[in-house]
Protein backbone atom coordinates (compact mmCIF):
# COMPACT_ATOMS: atom_id res chain seq x y z
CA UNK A 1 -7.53 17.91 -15.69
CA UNK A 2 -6.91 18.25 -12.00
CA UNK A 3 -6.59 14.30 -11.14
CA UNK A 4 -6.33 14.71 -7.65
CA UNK A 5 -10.21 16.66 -7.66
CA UNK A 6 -11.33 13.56 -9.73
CA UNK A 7 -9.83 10.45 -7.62
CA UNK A 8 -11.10 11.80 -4.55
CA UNK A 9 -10.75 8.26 -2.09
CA UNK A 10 -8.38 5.14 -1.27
CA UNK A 11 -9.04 2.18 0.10
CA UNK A 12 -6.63 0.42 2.83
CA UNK A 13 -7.14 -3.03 3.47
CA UNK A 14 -5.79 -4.03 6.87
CA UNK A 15 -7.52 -6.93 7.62
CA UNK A 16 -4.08 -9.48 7.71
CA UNK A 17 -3.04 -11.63 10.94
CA UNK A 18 0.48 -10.40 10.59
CA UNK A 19 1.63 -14.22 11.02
CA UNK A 20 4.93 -13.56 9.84
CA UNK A 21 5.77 -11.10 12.77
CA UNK A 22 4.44 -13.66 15.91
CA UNK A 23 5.19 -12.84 18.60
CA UNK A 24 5.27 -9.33 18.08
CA UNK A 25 1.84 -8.98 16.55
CA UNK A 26 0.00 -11.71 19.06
CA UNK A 27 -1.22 -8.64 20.61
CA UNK A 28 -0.75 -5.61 18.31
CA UNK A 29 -1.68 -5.25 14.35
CA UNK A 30 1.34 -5.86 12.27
CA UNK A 31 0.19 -2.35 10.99
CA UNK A 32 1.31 -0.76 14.32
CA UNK A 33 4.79 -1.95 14.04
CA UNK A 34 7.00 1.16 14.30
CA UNK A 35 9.37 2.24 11.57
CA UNK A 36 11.53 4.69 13.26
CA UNK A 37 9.26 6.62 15.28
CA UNK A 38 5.37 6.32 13.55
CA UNK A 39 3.80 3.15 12.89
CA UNK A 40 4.12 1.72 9.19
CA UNK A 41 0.11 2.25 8.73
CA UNK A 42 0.58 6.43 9.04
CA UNK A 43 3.49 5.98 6.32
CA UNK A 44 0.35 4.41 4.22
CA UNK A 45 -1.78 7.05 4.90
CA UNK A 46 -0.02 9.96 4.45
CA UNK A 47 1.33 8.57 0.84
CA UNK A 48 -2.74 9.04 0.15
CA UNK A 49 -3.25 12.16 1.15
CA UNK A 50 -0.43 13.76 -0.47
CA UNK A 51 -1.88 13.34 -3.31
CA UNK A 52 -5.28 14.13 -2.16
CA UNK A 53 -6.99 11.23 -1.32
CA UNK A 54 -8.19 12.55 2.07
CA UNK A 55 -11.43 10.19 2.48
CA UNK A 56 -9.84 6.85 3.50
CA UNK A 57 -11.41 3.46 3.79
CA UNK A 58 -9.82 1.02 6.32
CA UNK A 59 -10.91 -2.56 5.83
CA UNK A 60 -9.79 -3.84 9.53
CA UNK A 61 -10.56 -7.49 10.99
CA UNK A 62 -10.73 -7.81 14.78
CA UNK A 63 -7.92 -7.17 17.32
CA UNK A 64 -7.54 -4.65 14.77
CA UNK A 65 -8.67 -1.71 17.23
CA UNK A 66 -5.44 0.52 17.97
CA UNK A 67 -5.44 1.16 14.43
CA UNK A 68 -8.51 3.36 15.00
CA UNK A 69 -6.91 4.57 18.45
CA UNK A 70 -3.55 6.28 16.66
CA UNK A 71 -5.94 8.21 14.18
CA UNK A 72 -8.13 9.73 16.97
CA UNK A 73 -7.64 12.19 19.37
CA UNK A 74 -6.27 11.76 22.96
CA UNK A 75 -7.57 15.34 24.81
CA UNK A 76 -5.43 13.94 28.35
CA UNK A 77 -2.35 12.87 26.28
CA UNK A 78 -2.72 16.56 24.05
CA UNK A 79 -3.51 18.39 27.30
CA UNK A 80 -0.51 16.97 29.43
CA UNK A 81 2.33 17.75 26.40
CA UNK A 82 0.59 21.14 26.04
CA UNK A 83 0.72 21.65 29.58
CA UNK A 84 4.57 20.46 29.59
CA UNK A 85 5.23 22.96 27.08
CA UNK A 86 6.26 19.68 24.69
CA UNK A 87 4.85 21.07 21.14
CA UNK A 88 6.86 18.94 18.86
CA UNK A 89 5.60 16.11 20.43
CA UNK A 90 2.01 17.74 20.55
CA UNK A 91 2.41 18.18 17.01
CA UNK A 92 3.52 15.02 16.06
CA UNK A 93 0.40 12.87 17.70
CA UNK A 94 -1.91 15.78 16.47
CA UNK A 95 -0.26 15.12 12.94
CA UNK A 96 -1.89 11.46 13.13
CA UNK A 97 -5.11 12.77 14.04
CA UNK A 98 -5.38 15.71 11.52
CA UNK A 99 -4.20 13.18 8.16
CA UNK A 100 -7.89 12.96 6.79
CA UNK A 101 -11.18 11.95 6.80
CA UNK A 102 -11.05 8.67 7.99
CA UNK A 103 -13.21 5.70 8.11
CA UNK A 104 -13.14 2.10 9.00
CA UNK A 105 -15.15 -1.05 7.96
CA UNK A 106 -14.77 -4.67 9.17
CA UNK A 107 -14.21 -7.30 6.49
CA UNK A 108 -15.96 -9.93 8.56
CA UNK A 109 -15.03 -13.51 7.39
CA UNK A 110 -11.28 -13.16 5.98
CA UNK A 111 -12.03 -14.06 2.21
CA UNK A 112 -9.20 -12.52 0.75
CA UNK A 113 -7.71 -9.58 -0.88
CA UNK A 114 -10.77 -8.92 -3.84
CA UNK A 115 -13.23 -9.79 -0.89
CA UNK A 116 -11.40 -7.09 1.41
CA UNK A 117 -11.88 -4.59 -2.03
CA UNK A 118 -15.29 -5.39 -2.24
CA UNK A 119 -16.52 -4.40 1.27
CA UNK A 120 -15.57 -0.91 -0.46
CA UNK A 121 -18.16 -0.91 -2.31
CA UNK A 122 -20.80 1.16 -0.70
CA UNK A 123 -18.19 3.84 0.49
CA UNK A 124 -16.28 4.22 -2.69
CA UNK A 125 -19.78 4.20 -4.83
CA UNK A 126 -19.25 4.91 -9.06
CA UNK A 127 -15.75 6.72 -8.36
CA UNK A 128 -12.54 5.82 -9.65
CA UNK A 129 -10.18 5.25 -6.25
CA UNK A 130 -7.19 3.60 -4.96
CA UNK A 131 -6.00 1.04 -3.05
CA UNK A 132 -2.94 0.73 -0.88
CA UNK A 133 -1.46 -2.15 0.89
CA UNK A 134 -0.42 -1.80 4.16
CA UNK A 135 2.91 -4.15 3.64
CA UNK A 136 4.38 -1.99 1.13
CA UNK A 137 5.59 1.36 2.15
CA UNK A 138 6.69 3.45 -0.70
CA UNK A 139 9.74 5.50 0.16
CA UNK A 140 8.24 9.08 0.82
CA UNK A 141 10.80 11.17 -1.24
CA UNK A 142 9.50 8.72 -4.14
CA UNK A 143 6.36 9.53 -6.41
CA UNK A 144 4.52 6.39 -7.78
CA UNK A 145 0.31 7.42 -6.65
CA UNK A 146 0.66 10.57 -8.31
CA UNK A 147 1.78 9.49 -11.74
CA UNK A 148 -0.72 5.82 -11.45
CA UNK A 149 -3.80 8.62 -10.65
CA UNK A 150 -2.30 10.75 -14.16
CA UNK A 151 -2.33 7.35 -16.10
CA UNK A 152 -6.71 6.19 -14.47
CA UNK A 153 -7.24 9.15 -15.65
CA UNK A 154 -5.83 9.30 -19.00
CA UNK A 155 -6.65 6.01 -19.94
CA UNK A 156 -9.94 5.28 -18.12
CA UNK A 157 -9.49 1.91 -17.18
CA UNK A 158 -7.20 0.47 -13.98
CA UNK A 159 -3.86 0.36 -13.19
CA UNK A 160 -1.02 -1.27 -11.43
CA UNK A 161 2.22 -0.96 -10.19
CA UNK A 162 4.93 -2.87 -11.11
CA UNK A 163 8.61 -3.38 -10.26
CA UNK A 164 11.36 -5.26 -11.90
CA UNK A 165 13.09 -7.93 -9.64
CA UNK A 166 15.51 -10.94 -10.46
CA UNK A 167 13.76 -13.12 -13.00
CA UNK A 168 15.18 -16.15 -9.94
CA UNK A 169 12.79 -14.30 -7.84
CA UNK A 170 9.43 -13.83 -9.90
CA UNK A 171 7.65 -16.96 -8.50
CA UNK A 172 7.15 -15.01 -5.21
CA UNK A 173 5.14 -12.30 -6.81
CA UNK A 174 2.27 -11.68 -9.31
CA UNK A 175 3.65 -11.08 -12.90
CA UNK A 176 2.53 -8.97 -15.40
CA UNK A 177 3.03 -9.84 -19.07
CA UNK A 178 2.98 -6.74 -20.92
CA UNK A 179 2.91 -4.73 -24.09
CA UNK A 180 4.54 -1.28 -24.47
CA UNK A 181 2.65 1.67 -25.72
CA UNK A 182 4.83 4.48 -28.09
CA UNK A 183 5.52 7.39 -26.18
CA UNK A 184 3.63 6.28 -23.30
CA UNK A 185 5.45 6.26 -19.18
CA UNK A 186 2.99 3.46 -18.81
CA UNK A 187 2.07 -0.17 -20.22
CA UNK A 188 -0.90 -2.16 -21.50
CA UNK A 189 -1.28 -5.30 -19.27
CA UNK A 190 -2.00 -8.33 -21.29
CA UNK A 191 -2.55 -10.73 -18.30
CA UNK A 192 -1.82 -11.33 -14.85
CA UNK A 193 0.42 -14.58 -13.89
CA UNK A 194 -0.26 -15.89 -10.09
CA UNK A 195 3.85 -16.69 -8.89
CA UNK A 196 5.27 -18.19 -11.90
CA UNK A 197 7.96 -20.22 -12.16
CA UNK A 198 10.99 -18.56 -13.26
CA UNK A 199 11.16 -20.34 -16.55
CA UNK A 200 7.38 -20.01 -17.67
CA UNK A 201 7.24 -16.13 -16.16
CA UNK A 202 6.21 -13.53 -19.06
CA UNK A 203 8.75 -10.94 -18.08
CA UNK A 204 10.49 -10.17 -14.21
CA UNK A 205 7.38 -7.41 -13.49
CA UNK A 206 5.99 -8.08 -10.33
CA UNK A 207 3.03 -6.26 -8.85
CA UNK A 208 3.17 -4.38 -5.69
CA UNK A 209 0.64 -3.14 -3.45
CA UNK A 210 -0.51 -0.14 -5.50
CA UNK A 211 -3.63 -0.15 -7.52
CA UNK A 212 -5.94 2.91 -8.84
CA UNK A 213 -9.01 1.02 -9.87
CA UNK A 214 -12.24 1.57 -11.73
CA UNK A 215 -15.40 0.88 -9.99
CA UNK A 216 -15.96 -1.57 -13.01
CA UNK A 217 -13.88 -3.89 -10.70
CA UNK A 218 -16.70 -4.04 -8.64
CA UNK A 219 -18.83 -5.84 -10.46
CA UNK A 220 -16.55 -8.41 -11.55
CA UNK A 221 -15.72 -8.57 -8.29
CA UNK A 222 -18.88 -10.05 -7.30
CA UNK A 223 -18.78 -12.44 -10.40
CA UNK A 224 -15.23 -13.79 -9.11
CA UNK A 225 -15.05 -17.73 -7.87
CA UNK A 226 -12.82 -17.98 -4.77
CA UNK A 227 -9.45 -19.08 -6.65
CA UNK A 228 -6.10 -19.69 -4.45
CA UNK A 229 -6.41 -20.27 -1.24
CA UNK A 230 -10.15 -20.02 -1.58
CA UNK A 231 -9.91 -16.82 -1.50
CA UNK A 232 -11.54 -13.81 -3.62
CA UNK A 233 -8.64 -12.81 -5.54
CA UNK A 234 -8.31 -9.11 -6.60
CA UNK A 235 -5.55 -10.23 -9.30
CA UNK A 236 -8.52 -12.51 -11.35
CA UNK A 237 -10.66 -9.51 -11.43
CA UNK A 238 -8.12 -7.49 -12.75
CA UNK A 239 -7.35 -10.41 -15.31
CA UNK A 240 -10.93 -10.30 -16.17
CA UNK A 241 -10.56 -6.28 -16.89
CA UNK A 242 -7.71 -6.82 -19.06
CA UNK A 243 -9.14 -9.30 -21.21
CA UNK A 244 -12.54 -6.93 -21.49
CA UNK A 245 -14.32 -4.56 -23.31
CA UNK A 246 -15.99 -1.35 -22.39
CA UNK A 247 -16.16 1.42 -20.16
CA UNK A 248 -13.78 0.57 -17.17
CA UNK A 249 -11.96 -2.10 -18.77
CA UNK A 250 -8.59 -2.05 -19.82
CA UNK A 251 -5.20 -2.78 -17.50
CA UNK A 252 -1.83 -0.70 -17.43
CA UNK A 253 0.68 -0.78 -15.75
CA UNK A 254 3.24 1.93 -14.37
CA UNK A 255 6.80 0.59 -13.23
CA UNK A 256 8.30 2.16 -10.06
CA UNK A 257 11.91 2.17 -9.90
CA UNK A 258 11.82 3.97 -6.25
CA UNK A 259 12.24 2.68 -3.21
CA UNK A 260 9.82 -0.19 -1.68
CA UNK A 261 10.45 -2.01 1.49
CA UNK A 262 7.60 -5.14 2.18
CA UNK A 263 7.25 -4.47 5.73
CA UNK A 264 5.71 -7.42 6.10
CA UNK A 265 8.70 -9.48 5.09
CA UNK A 266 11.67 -9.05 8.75
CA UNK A 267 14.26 -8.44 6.48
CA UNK A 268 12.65 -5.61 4.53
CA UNK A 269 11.28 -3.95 7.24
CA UNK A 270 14.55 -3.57 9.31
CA UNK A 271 15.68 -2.38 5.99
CA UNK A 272 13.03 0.33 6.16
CA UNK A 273 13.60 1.52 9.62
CA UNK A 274 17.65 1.67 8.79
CA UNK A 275 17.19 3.66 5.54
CA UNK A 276 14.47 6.07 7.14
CA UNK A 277 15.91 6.62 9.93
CA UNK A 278 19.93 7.39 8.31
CA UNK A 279 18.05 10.29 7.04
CA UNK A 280 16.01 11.30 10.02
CA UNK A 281 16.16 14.92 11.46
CA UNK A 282 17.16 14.00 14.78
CA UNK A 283 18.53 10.52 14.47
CA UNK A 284 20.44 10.56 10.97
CA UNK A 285 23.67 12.22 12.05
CA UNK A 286 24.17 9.80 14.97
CA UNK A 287 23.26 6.81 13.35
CA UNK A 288 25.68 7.35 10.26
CA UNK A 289 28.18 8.30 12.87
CA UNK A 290 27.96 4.98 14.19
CA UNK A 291 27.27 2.90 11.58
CA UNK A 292 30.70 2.73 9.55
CA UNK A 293 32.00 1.09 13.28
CA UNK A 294 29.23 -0.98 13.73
CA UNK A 295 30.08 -2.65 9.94
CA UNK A 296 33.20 -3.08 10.21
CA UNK A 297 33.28 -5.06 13.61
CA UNK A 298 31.19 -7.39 11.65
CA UNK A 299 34.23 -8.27 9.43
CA UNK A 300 36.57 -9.48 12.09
């Protein structure tokens, strides 16, 4: 089966205040911050349609406008570079433009991440599609989508990524206790526990911003209470799932052991734009150049 025919759309919620980054993002989303030279949102984007989920969703809040701005066209901007003779430029702004089939969608009141989901509903329709948080950019040379699309598929039900952290370090994440399945690159997800403390967590597998849902989730979706934060929380619909029967239940889990950065987290995202750009056509060979100095000052 050709997965990528079947899962056809993805779902980016971008609604978020970007709190974390103030003062950078009083004025700009927290989507738009650069990492290297494109804004963390493309990195999102193009993850999806490399695997060919070229109808995109983008759940957006107010103030939220540039993010529609970078995926349109700008005829002056394209007709000045192409009058400069500037094609890799030219190329790289009509790269942004050119990513997919794109389409946006405003949450309205900000009700939380199931809520954000749910305002899918009518684009998505009875199709099996993914969603992809704008804080967590996977490293491009990594596959994760690909393989969570392989495993929907397969298994018919929804699935989650996972990574394994410090068991000290579980209680800032979701955790997923787990069963493993013979001969299987995936896992059966038994429940979902809300930031655990360390000593009560069911294992150190925390879930990241990768789902590939059913459009079963929909519909317990709009059975789900407002639970932390009063908020409509996407990880008690997936609890519901796991605990179900029938077509479109059933959890699993795939664990990435690529590189993730949480670009919403200052440390992590100046991680990002250091290990992107080392390996960066036109900035990598500098940059190492000058980093093995720039280190080693830092130890006098």
């Amino acid at each position: 089966m050709n997965t990528a025919k079947v899962l056809r759309k993805a779902v980016i919620p971008a609604a978020g205040l970007g709190t974390r980054f103030l003062p950078a993002t009083k004025a700009m989303p927290k989507e738009m911050l650069p990492v290297v030279d494109k804004p963390a949102i493309q990195y999102v984007v193009e993850e999806a349609v490399k695997v060919g989920l070229t109808d995109i969703l983008m759940v957006t809040g107010r103030s939220k406008r540039a993010l529609e701005d970078h995926f349109d066209r700008v005829p002056s901007l394209e007709s000045t570079l192409e009058a400069k003779g500037d094609t890799k430029k030219l190329a790289a702004i009509q790269e942004a433009t050119n990513l997919g089939d794109i389409h946006y969608v405003r949450q309205g009141d900000p009700k939380g991440l199931g809520h954000a989901v749910l305002r899918a509903r009518q684009h998505v329709g009875d199709e099996p599609f993914a969603v992809l948080l704008g804080d967590d950019l996977i490293d491009p040379r990594d596959e994760l989508l690909s393989t969570m699309i392989e495993v929907q598929a397969k298994t018919g039900g929804s699935v989650i990524a996972l990574i394994e952290v410090e068991p000290s370090q579980i209680s800032a994440y979701g955790c997923a206790d787990i069963s493993e399945i013979d001969g299987e690159n995936y896992v059966r997800v038994n429940k979902l526990v809300e930031k655990p403390d360390a000593g009560e967590a069911p294992s150190n597998l925390a879930v990241i911003g990768r789902y590939v849902l059913h459009p079963a989730v929909f519909d317990v979706l709009e059975e789900t209470e407002p639970g932390r934060g009063d908020e409509i929380q996407l990880t008690d619909a997936l609890q519901t799932l796991a605990a179900g029967d029938g077509e479109g239940y059933g959890v699993y889990g795939v664990v990435f052991r690529g590189r993730r950065y949480d670009t919403g987290d200052k440390l992590s995202y100046l991680k990002a734009v250091m290990t992107l750009a080392v390996d960066s056509e036109d900035l990598g060979a500098d940059l190492r150049a000058w980093l093995p100095g720039f280190v080693g000052s830092l130890k006098d």
